[in-house]
C-alpha atoms as a PDB file:
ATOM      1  CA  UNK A   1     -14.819  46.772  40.190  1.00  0.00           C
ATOM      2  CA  UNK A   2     -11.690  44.865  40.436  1.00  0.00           C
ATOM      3  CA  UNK A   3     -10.033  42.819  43.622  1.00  0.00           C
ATOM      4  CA  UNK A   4      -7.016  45.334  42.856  1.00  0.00           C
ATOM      5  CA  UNK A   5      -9.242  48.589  43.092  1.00  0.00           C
ATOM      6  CA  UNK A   6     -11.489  47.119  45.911  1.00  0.00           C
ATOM      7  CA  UNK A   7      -8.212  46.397  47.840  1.00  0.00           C
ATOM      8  CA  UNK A   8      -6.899  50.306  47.137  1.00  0.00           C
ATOM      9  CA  UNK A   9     -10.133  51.795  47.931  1.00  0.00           C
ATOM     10  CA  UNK A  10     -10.244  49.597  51.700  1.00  0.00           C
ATOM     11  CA  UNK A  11      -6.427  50.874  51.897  1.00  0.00           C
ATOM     12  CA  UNK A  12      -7.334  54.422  51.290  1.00  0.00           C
ATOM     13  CA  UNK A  13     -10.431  54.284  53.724  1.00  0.00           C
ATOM     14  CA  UNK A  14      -8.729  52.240  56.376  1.00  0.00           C
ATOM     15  CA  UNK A  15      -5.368  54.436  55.465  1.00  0.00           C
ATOM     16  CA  UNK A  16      -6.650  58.187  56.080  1.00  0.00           C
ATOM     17  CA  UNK A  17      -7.918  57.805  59.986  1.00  0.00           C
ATOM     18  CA  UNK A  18      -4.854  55.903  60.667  1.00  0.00           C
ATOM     19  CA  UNK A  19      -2.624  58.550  59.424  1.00  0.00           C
ATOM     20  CA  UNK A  20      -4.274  61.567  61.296  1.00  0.00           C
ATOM     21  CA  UNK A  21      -4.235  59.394  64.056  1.00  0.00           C
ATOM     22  CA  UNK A  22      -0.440  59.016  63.626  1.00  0.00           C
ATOM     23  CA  UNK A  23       0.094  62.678  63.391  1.00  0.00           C
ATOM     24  CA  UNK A  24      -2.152  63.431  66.693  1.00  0.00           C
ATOM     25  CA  UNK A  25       0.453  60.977  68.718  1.00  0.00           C
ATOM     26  CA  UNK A  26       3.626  62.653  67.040  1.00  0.00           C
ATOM     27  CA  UNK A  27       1.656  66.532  67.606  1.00  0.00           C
ATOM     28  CA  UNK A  28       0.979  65.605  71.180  1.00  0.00           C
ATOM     29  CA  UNK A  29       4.049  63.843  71.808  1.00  0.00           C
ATOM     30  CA  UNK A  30       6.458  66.290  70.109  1.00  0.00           C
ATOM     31  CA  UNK A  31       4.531  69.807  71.267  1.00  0.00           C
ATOM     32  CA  UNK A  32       6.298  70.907  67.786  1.00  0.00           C
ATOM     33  CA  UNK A  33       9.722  69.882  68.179  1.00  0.00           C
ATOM     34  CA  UNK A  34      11.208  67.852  65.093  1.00  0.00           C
ATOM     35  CA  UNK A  35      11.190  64.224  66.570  1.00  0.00           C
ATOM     36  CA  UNK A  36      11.808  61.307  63.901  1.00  0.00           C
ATOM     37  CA  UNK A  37       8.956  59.370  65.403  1.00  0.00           C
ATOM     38  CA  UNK A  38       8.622  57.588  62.212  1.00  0.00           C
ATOM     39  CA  UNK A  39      12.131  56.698  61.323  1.00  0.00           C
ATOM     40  CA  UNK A  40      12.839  55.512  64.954  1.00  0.00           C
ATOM     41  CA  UNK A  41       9.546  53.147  64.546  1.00  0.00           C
ATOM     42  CA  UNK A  42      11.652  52.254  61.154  1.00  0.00           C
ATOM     43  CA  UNK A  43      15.018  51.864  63.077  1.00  0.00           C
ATOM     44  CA  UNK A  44      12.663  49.373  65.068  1.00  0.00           C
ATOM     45  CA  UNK A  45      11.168  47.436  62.628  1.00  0.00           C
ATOM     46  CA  UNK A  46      14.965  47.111  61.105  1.00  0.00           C
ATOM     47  CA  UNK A  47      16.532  45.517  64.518  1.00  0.00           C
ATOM     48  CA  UNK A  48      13.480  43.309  64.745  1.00  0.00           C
ATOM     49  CA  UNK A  49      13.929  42.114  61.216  1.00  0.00           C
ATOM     50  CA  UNK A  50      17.286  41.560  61.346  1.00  0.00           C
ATOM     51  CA  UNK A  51      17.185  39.738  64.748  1.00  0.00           C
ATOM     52  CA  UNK A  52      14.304  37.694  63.549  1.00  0.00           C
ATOM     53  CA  UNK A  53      16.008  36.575  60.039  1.00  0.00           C
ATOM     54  CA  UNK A  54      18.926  35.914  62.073  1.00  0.00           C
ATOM     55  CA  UNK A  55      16.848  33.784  64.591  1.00  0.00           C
ATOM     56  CA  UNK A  56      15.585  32.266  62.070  1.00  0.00           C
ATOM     57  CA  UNK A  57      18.396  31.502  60.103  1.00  0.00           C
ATOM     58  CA  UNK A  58      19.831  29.805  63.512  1.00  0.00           C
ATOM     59  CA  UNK A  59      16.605  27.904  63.812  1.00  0.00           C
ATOM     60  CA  UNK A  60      16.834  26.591  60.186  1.00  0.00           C
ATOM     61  CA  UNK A  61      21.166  25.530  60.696  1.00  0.00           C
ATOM     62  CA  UNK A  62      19.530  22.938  63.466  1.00  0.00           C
ATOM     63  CA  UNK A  63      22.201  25.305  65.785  1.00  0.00           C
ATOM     64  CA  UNK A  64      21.130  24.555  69.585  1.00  0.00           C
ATOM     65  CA  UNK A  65      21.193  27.596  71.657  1.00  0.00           C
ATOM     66  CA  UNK A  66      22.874  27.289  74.699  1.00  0.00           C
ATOM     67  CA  UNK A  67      21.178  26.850  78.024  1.00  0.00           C
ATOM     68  CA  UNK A  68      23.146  29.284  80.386  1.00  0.00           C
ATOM     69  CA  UNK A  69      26.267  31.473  79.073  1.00  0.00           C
ATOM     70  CA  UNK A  70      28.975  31.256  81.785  1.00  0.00           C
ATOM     71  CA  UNK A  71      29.587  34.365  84.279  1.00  0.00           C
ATOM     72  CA  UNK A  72      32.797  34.256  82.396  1.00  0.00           C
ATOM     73  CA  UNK A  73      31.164  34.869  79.100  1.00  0.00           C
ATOM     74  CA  UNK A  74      28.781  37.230  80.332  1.00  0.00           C
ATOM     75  CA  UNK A  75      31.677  39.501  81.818  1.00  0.00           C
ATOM     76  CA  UNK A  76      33.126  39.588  78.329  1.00  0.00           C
ATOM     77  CA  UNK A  77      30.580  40.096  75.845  1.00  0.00           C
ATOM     78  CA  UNK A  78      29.565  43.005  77.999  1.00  0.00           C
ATOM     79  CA  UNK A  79      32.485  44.490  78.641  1.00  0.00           C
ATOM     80  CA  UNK A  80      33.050  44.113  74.882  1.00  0.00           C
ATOM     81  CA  UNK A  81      29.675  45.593  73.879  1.00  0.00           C
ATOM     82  CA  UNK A  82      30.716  48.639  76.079  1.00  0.00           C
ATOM     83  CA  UNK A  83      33.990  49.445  74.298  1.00  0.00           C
ATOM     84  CA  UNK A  84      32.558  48.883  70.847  1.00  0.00           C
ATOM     85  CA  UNK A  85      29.578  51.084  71.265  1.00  0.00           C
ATOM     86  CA  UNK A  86      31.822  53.807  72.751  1.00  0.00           C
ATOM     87  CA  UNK A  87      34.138  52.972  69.831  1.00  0.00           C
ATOM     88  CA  UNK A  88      31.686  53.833  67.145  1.00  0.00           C
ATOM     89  CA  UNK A  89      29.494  56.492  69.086  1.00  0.00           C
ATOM     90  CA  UNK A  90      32.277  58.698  70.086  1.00  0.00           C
ATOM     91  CA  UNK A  91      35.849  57.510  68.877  1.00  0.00           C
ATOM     92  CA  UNK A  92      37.878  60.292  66.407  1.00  0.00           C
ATOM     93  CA  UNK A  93      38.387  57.335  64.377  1.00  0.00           C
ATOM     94  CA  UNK A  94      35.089  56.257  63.507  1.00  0.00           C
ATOM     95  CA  UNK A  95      33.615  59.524  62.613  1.00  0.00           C
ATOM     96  CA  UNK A  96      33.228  59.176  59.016  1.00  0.00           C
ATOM     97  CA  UNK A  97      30.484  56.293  59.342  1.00  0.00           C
ATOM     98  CA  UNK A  98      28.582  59.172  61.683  1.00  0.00           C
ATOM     99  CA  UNK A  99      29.685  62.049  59.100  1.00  0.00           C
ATOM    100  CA  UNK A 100      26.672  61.791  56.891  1.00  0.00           C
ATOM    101  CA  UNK A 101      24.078  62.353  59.960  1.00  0.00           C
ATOM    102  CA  UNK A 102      26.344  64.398  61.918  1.00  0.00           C
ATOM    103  CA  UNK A 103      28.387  67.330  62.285  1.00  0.00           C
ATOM    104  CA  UNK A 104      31.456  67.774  64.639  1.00  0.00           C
ATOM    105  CA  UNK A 105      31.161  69.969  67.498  1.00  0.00           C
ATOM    106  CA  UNK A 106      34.876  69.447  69.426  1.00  0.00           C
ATOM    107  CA  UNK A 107      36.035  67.182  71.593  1.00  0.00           C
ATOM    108  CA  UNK A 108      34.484  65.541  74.233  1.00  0.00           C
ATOM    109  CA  UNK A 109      36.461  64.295  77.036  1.00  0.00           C
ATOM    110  CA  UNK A 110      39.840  62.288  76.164  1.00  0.00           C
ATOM    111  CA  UNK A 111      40.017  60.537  72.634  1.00  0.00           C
ATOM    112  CA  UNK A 112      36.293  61.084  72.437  1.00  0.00           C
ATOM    113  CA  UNK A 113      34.567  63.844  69.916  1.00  0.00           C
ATOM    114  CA  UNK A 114      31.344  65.511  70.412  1.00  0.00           C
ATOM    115  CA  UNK A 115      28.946  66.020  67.421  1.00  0.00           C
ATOM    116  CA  UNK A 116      25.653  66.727  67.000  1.00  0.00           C
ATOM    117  CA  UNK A 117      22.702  65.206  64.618  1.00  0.00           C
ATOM    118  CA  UNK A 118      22.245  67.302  61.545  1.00  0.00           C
ATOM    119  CA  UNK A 119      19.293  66.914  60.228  1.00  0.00           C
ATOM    120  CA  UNK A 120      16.005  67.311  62.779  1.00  0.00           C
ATOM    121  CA  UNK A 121      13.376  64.918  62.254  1.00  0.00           C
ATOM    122  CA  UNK A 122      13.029  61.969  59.766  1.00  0.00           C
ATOM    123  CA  UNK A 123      15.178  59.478  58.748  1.00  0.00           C
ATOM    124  CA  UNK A 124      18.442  61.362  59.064  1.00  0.00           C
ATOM    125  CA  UNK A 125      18.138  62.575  62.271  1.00  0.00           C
ATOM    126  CA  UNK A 126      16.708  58.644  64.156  1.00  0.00           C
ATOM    127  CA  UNK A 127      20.124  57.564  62.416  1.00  0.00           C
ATOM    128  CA  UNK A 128      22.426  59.797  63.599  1.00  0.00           C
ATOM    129  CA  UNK A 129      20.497  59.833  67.430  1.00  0.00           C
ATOM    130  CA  UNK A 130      21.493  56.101  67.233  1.00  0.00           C
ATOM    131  CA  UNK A 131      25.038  56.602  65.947  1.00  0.00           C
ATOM    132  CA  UNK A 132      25.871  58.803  68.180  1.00  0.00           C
ATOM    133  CA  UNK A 133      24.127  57.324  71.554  1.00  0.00           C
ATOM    134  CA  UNK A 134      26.520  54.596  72.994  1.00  0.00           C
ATOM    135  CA  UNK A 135      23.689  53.620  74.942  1.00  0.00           C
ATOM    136  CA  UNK A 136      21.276  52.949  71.810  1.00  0.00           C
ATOM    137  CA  UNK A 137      24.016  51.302  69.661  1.00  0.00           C
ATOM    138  CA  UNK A 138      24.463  49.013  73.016  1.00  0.00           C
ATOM    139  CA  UNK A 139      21.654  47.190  72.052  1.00  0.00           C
ATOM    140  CA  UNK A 140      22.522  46.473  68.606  1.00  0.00           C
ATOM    141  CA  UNK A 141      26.101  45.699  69.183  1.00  0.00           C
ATOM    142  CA  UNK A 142      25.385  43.408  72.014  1.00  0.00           C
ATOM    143  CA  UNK A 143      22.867  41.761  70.037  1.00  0.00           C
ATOM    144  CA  UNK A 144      25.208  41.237  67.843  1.00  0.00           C
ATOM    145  CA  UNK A 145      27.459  39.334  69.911  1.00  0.00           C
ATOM    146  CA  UNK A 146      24.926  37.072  71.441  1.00  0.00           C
ATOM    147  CA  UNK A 147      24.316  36.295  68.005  1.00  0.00           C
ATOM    148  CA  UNK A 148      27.943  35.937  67.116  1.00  0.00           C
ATOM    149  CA  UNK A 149      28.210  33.585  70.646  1.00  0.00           C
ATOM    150  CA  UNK A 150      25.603  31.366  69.252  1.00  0.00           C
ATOM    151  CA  UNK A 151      26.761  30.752  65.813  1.00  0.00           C
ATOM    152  CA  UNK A 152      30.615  31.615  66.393  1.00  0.00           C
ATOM    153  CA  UNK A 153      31.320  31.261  70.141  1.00  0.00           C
ATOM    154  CA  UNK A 154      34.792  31.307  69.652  1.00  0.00           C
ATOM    155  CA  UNK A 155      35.402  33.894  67.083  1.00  0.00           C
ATOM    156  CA  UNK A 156      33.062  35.824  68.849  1.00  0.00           C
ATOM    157  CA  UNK A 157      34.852  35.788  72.083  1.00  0.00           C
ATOM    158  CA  UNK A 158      38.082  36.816  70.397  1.00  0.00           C
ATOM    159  CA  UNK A 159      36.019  39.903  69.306  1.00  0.00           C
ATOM    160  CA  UNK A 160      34.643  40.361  72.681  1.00  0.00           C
ATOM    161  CA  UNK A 161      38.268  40.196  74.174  1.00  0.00           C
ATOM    162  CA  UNK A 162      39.502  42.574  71.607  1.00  0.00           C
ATOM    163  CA  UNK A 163      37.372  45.154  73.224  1.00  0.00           C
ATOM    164  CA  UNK A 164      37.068  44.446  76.835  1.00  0.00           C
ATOM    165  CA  UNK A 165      41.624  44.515  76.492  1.00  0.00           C
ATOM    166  CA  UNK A 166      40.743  47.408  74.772  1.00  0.00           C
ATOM    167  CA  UNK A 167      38.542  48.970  77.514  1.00  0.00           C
ATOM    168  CA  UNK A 168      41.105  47.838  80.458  1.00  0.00           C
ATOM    169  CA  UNK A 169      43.706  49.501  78.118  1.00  0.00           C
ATOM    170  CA  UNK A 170      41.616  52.195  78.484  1.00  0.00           C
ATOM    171  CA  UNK A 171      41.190  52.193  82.308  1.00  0.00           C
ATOM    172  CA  UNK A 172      44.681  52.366  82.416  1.00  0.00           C
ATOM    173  CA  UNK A 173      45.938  55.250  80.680  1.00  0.00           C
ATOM    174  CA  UNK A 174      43.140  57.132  82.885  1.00  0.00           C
ATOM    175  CA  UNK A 175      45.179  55.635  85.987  1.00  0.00           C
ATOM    176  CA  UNK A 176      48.514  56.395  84.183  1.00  0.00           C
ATOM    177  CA  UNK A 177      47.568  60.300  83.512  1.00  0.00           C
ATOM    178  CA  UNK A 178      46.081  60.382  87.292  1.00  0.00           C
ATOM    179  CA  UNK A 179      49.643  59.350  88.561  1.00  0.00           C
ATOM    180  CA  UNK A 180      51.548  61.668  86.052  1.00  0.00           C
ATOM    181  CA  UNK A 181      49.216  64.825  86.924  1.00  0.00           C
ATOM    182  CA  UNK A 182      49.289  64.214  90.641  1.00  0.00           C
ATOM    183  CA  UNK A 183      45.788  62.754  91.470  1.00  0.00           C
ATOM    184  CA  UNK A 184      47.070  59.860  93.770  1.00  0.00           C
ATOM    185  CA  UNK A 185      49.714  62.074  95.623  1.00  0.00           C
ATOM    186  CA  UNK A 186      49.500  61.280  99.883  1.00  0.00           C
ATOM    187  CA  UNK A 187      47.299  63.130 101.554  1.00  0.00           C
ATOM    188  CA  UNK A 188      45.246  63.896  98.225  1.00  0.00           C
ATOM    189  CA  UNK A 189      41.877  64.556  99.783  1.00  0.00           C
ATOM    190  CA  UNK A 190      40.369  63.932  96.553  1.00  0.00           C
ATOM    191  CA  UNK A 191      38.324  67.689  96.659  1.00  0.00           C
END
């Protein structure tokens, strides 16, 4: 017997229990309803690649990372990471990049669209969770810009204030159609 077909048959002995025990967890976990337990642990293994080759690659340019990011900073690149996760999750605009994992239910509050994941379970469905979740795509957006802040700091905070104008932009027109439709009128208990 070969090293190849000694390796396969370990694989497929090792391999077997390891998959039933997979699909026990996802069984018991699920109770039957179609969760992409699989793809997500993909989407996973995906962020922590790409972080890692990027870590990596910032490791090998001799690039110091810095020792505290000032309040300043901080403020920014969050506020920023909140508008551009809204911005792809939900915006009108952005809806063809969640098109192939979603389908369009209405809208959903004020410049903001509602859609739903099309396909249940697998690989389709983690995706379009994550593109449509501004709290999931958080994470990879503002992992992006801490990225971005340690290899571009400066380009990166133009980005960052891109957005965060963009969200007070967006404050403001909420303001604007409060005063037009009455909202802050005297004596406006609010109820």
């Amino acid at each position: 017997m070969s090293l190849a077909d000694t390796l396969t048959d370990q694989v497929t002995r090792i391999g077997g229990p390891v998959r039933r025990w997979a699909r026990t967890q996802q069984q018991e976990y699920t109770h039957g309803e179609p969760r992409p337990l699989a793809a997500d642990l993909g989407a996973m293994g995906v962020y922590l690649g790409l972080v890692s080759a990027a870590a990596g690659a910032i490791r090998v340019s001799g690039r110091e990372l810095p020792t505290r990011i000032p309040l300043a900073d901080a403020v920014l690149l969050t506020v920023g990471t909140f508008r551009l996760a809204r911005r792809i999750a939900k915006d009108p605009v952005t809806s063809p990049l969640r098109a192939p994992f979603t389908s369009y239910q209405g809208t959903s509050g004020e410049a903001e669209i509602a859609e739903e994941v099309r396909e249940h379970g697998g690989v389709k469905h983690a995706v379009g969770e994550l593109l449509t979740c501004p709290f999931c795509l958080a994470q990879w957006v503002g992992t992006g810009f801490v990225l971005g802040y340690v290899t571009a700091p400066r380009a990166t905070r133009l980005a960052a204030l891109t957005m965060t104008m963009v969200a007070g932009s967006d404050v403001l027109q909420f303001v604007y159609d409060g005063i037009q439709n009455g909202a802050f009128q005297p004596g406006d208990t609010g109820a």
